[in-house]
Every structure is written in C-alpha cells, then in structure tokens.
PDB file of N, CA and C in Angstrom:
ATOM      1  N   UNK A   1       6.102  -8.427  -6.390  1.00  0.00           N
ATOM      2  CA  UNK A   1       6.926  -8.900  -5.305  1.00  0.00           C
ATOM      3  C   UNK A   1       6.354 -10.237  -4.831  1.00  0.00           C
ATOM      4  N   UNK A   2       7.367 -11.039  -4.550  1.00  0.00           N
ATOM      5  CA  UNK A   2       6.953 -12.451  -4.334  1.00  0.00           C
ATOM      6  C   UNK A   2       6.183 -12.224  -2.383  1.00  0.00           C
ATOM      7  N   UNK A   3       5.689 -13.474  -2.202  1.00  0.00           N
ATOM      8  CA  UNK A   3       5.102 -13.223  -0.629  1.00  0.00           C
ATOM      9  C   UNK A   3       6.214 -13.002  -0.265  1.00  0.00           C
ATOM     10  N   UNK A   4       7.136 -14.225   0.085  1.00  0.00           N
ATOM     11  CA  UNK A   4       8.284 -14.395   0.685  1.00  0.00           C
ATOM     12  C   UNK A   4       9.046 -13.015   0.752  1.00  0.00           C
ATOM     13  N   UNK A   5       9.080 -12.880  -0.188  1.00  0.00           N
ATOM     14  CA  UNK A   5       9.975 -11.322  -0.313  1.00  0.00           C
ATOM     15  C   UNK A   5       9.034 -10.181   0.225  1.00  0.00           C
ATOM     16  N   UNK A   6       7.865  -9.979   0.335  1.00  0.00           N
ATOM     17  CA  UNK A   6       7.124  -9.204   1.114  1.00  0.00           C
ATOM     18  C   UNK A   6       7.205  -9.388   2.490  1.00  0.00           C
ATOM     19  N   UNK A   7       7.011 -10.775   3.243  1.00  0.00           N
ATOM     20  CA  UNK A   7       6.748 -10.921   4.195  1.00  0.00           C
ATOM     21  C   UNK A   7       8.503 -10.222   4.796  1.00  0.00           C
ATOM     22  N   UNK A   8       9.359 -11.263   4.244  1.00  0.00           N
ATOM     23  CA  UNK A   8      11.091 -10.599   4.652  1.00  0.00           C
ATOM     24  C   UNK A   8      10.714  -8.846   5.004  1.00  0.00           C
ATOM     25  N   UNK A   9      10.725  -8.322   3.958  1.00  0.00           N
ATOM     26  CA  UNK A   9      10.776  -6.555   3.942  1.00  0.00           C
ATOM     27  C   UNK A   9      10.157  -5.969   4.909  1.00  0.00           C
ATOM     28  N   UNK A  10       8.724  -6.679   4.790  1.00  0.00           N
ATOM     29  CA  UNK A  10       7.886  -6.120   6.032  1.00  0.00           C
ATOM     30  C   UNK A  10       8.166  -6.314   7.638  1.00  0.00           C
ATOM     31  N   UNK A  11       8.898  -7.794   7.771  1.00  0.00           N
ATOM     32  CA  UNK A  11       9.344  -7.625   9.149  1.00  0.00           C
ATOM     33  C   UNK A  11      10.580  -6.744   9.474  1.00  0.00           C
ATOM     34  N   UNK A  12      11.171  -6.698   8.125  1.00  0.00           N
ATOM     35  CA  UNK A  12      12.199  -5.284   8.425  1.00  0.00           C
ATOM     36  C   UNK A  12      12.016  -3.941   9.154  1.00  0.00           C
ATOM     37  N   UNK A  13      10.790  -3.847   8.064  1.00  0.00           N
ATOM     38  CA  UNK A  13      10.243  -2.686   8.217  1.00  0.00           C
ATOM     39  C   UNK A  13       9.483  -2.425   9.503  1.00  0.00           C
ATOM     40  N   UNK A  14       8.652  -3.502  10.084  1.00  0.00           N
ATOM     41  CA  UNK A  14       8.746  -2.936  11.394  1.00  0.00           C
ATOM     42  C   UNK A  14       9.153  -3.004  12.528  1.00  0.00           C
ATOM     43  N   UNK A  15      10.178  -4.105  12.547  1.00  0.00           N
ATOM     44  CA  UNK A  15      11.494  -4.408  13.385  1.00  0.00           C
ATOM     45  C   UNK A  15      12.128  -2.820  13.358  1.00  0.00           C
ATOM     46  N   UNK A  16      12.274  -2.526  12.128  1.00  0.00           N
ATOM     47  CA  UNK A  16      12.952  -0.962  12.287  1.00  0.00           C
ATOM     48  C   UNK A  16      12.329   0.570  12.781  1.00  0.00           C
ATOM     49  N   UNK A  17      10.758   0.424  12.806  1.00  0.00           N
ATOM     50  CA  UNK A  17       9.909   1.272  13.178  1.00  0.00           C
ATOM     51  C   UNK A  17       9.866   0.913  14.967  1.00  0.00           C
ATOM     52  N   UNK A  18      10.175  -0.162  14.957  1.00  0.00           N
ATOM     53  CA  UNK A  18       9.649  -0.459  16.531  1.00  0.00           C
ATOM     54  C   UNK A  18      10.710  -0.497  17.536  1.00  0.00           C
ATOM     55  N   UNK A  19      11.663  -0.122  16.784  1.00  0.00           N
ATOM     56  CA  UNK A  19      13.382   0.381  17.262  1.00  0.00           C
ATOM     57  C   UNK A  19      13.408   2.164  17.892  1.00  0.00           C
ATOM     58  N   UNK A  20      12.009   2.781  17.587  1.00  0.00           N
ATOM     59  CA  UNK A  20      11.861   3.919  17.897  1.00  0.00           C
ATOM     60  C   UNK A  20      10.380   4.184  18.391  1.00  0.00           C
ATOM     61  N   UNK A  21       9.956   3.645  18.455  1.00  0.00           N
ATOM     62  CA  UNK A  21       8.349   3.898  18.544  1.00  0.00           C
ATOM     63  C   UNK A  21       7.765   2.582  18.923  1.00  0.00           C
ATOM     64  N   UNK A  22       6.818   2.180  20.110  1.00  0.00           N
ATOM     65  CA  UNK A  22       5.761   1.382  20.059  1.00  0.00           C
ATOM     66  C   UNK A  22       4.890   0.936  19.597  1.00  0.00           C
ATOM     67  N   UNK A  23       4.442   0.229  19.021  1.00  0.00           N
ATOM     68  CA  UNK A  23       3.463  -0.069  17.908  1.00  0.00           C
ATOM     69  C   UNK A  23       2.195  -1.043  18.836  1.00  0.00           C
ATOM     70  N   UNK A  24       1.054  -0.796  18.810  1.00  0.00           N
ATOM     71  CA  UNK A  24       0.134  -1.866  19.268  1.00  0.00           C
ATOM     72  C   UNK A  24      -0.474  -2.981  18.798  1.00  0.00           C
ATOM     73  N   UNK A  25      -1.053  -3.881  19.111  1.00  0.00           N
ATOM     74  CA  UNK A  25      -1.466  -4.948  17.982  1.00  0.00           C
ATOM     75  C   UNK A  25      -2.682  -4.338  17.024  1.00  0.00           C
ATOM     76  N   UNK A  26      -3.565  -3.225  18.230  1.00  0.00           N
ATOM     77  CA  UNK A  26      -4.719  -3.048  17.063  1.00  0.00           C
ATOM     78  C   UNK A  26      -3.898  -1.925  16.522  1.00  0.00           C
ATOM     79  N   UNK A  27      -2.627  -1.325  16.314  1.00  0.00           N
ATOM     80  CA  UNK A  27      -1.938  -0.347  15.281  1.00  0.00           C
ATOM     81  C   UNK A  27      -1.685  -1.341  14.459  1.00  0.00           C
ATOM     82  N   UNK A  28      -0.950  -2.581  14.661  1.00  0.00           N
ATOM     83  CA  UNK A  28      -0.742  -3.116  13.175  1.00  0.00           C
ATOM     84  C   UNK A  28      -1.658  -3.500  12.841  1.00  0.00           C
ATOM     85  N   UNK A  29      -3.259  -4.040  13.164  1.00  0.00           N
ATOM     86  CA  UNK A  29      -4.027  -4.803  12.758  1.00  0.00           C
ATOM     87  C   UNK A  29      -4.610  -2.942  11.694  1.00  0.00           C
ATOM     88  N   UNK A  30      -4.608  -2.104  11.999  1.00  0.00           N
ATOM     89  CA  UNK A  30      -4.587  -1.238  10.634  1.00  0.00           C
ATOM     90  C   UNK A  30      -3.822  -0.826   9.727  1.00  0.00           C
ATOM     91  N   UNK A  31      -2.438  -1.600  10.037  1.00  0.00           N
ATOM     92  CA  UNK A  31      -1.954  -1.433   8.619  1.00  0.00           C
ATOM     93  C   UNK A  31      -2.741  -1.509   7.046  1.00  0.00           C
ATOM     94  N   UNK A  32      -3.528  -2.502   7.236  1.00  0.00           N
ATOM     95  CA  UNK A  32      -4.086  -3.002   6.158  1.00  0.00           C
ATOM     96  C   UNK A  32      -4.889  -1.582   5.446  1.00  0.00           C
ATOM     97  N   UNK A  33      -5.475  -1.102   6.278  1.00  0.00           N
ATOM     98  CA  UNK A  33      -6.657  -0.504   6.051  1.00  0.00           C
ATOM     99  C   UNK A  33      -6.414   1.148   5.658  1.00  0.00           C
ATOM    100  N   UNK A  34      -5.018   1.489   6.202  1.00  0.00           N
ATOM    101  CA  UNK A  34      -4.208   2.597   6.038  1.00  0.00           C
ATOM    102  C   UNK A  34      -4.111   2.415   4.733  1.00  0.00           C
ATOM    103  N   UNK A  35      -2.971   1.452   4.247  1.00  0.00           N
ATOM    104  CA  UNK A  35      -2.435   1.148   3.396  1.00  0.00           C
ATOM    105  C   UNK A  35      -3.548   1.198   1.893  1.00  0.00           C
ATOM    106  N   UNK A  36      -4.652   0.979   2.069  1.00  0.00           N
ATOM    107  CA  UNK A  36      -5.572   1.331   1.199  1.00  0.00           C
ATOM    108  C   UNK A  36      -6.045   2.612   0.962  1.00  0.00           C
ATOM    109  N   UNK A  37      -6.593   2.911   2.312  1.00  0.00           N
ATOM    110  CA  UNK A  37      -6.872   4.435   1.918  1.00  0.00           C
ATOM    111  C   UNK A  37      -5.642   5.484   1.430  1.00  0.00           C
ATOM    112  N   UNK A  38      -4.572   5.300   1.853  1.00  0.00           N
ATOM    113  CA  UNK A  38      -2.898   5.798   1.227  1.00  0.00           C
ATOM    114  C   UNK A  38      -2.966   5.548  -0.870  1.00  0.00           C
ATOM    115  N   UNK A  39      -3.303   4.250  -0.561  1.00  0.00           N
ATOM    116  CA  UNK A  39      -3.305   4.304  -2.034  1.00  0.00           C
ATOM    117  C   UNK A  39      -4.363   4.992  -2.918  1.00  0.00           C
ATOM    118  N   UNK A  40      -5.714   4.714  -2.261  1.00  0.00           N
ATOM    119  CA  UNK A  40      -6.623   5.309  -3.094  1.00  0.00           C
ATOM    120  C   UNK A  40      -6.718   6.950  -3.043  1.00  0.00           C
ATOM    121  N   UNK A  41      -6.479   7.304  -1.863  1.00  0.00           N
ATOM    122  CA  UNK A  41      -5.720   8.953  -2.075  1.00  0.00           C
ATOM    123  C   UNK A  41      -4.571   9.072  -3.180  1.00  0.00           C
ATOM    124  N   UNK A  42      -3.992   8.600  -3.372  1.00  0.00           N
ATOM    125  CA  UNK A  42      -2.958   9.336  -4.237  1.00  0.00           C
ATOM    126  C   UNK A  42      -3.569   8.610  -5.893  1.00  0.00           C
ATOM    127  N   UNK A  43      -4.531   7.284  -5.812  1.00  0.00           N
ATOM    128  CA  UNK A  43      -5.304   7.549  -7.165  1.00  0.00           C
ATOM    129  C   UNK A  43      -6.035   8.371  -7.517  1.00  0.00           C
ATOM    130  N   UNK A  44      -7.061   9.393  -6.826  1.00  0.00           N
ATOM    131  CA  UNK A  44      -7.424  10.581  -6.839  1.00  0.00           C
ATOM    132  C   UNK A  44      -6.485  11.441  -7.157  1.00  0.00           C
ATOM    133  N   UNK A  45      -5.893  11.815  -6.472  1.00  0.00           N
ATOM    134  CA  UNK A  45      -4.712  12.520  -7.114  1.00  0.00           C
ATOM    135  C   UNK A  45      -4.096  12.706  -8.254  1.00  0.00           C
ATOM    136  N   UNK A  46      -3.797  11.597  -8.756  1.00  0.00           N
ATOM    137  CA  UNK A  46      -3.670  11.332 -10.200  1.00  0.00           C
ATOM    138  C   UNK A  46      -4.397  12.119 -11.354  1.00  0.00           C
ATOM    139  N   UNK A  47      -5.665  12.392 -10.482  1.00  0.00           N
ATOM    140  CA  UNK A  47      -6.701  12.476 -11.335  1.00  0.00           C
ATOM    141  C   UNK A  47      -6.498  14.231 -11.273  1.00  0.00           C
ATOM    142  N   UNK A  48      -6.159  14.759 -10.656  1.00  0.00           N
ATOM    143  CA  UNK A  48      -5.931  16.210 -10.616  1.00  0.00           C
ATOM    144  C   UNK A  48      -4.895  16.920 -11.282  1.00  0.00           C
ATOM    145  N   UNK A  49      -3.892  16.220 -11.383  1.00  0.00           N
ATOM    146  CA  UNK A  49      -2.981  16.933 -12.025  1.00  0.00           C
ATOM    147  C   UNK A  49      -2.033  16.129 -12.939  1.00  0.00           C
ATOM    148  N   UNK A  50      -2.048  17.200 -14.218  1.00  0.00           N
ATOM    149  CA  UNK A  50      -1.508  16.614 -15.614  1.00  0.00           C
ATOM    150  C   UNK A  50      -0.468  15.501 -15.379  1.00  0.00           C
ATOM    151  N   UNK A  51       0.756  16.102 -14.746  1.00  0.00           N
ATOM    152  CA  UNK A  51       1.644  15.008 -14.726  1.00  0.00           C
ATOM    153  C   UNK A  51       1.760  13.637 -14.615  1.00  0.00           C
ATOM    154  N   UNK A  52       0.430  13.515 -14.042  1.00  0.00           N
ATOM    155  CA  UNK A  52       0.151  11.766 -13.637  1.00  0.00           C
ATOM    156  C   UNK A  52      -0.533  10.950 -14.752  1.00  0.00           C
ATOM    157  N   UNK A  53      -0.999  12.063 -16.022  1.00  0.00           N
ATOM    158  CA  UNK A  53      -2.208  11.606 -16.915  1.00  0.00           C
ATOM    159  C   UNK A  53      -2.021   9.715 -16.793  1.00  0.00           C
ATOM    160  N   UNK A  54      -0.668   9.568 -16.753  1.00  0.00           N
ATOM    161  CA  UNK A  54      -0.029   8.145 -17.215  1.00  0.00           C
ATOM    162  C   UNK A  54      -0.476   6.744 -16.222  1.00  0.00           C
ATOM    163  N   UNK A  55      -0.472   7.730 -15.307  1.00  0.00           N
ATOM    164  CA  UNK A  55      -1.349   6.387 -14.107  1.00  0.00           C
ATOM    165  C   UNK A  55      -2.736   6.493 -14.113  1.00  0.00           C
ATOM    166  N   UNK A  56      -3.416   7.253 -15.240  1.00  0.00           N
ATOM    167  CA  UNK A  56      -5.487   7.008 -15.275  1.00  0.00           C
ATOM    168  C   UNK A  56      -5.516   6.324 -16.092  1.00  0.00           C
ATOM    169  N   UNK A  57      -4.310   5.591 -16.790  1.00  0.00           N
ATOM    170  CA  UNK A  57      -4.546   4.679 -17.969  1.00  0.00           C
ATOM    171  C   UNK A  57      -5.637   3.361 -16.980  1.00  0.00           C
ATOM    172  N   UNK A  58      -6.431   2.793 -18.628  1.00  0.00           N
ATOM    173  CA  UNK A  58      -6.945   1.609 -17.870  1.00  0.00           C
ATOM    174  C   UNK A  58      -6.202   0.413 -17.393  1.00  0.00           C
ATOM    175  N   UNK A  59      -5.070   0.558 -18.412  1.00  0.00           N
ATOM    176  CA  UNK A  59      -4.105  -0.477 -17.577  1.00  0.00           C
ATOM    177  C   UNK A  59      -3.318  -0.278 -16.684  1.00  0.00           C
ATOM    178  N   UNK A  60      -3.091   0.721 -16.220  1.00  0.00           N
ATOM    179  CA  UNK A  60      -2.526   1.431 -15.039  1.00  0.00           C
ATOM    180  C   UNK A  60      -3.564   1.094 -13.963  1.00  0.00           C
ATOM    181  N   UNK A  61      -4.668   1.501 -14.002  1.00  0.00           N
ATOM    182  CA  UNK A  61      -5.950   1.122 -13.439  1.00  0.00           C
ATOM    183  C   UNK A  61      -6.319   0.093 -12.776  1.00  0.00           C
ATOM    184  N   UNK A  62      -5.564  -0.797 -14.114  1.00  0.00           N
ATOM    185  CA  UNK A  62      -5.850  -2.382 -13.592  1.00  0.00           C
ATOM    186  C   UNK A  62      -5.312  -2.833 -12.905  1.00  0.00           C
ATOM    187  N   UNK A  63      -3.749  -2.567 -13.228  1.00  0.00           N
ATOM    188  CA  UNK A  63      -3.091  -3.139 -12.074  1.00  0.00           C
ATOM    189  C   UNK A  63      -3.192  -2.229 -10.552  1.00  0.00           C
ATOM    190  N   UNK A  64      -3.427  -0.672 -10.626  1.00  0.00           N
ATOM    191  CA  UNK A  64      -3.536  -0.922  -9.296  1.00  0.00           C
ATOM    192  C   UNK A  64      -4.851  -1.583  -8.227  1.00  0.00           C
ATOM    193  N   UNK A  65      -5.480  -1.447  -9.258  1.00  0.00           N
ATOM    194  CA  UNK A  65      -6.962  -2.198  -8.776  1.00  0.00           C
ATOM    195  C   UNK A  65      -6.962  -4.120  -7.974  1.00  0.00           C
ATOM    196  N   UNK A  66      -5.863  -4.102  -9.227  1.00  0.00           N
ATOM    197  CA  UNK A  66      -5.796  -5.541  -8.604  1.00  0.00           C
ATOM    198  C   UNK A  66      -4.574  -5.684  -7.596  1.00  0.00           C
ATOM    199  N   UNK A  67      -3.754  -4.383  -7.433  1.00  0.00           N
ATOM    200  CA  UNK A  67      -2.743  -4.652  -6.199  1.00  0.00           C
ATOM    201  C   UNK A  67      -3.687  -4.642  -5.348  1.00  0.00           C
ATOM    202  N   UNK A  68      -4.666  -3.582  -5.242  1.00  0.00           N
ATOM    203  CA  UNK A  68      -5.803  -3.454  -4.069  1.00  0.00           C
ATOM    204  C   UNK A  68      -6.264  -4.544  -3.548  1.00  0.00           C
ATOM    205  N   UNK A  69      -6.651  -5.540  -4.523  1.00  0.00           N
ATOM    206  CA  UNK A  69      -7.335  -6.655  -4.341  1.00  0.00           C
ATOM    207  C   UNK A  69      -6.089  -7.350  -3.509  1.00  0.00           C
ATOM    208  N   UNK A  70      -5.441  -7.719  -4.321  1.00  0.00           N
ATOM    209  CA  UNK A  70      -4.713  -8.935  -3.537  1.00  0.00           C
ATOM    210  C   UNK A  70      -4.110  -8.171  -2.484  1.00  0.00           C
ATOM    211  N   UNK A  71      -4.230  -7.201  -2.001  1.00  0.00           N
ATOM    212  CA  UNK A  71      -3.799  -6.721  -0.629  1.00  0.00           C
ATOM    213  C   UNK A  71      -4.588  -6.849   0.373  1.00  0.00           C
ATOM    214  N   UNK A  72      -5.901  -6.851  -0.271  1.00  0.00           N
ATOM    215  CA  UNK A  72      -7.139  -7.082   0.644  1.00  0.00           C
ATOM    216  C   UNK A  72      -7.346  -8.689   1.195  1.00  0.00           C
ATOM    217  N   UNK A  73      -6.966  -9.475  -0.381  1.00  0.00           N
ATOM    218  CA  UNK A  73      -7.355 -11.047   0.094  1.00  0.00           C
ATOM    219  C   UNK A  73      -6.153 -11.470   0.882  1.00  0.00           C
ATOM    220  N   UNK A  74      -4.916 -11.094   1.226  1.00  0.00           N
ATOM    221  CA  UNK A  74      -3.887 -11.410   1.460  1.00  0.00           C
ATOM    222  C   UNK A  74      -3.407 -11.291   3.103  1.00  0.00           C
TER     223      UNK A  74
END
C-alpha cells in the first residue's frame, strides 16, 4: 500500500471509530505499538497450527518482518 493510500484509509478509519467512541492522544500514540504486538501474536500462531504452515515460509517471514520494520520506521 502506497503512504498516500495508507495515510487516506487510516484517517477513515479513525474518523469512523471516533464517530462512536473517544479516542485520546496517548490512545493513538499506541496505535503503533498495538499494531505490532497484534501482528506478532498471530505470527506465533501460525506456528501452532497446520493450516497456516504457508505463512512460516521464509519468504512469508520476510515480508512480514519487513512490514514490521517499515511500520516501525514509519
């Protein structure tokens, strides 16, 4: 996904969350940090049960490793 097109979605997304709910600045200032541990839970996961064998690939790996990254530098 391009920035541009991230940044668009994401103000959607919480333009539309904040249509029901309050959000604080230090709540969004953990988006980031959610959003990681969310992912690296469900890469564990992966790791438990057969159906996923397909996402322990190393290239599966890689790329989510490096979504991680550029989510982090970003």
């Amino acid at each position: 996904m391009m920035q541009q097109a991230f940044d668009e979605t994401y103000a959607i997304l919480l333009k539309s969350y904040q249509t029901g709910y309050q959000i604080s600045n230090q709540e969004l200032a953990l988006i980031l940090y959610l959003s990681l541990n969310w992912k690296l839970f469900y890469m564990e996961l992966h790791t438990t049960h057969d159906q996923f064998y397909d996402f322990i690939q190393p290239n599966q790996l890689r790329a989510y490793t490096g979504f991680l990254r550029n989510l982090v530098q970003t």
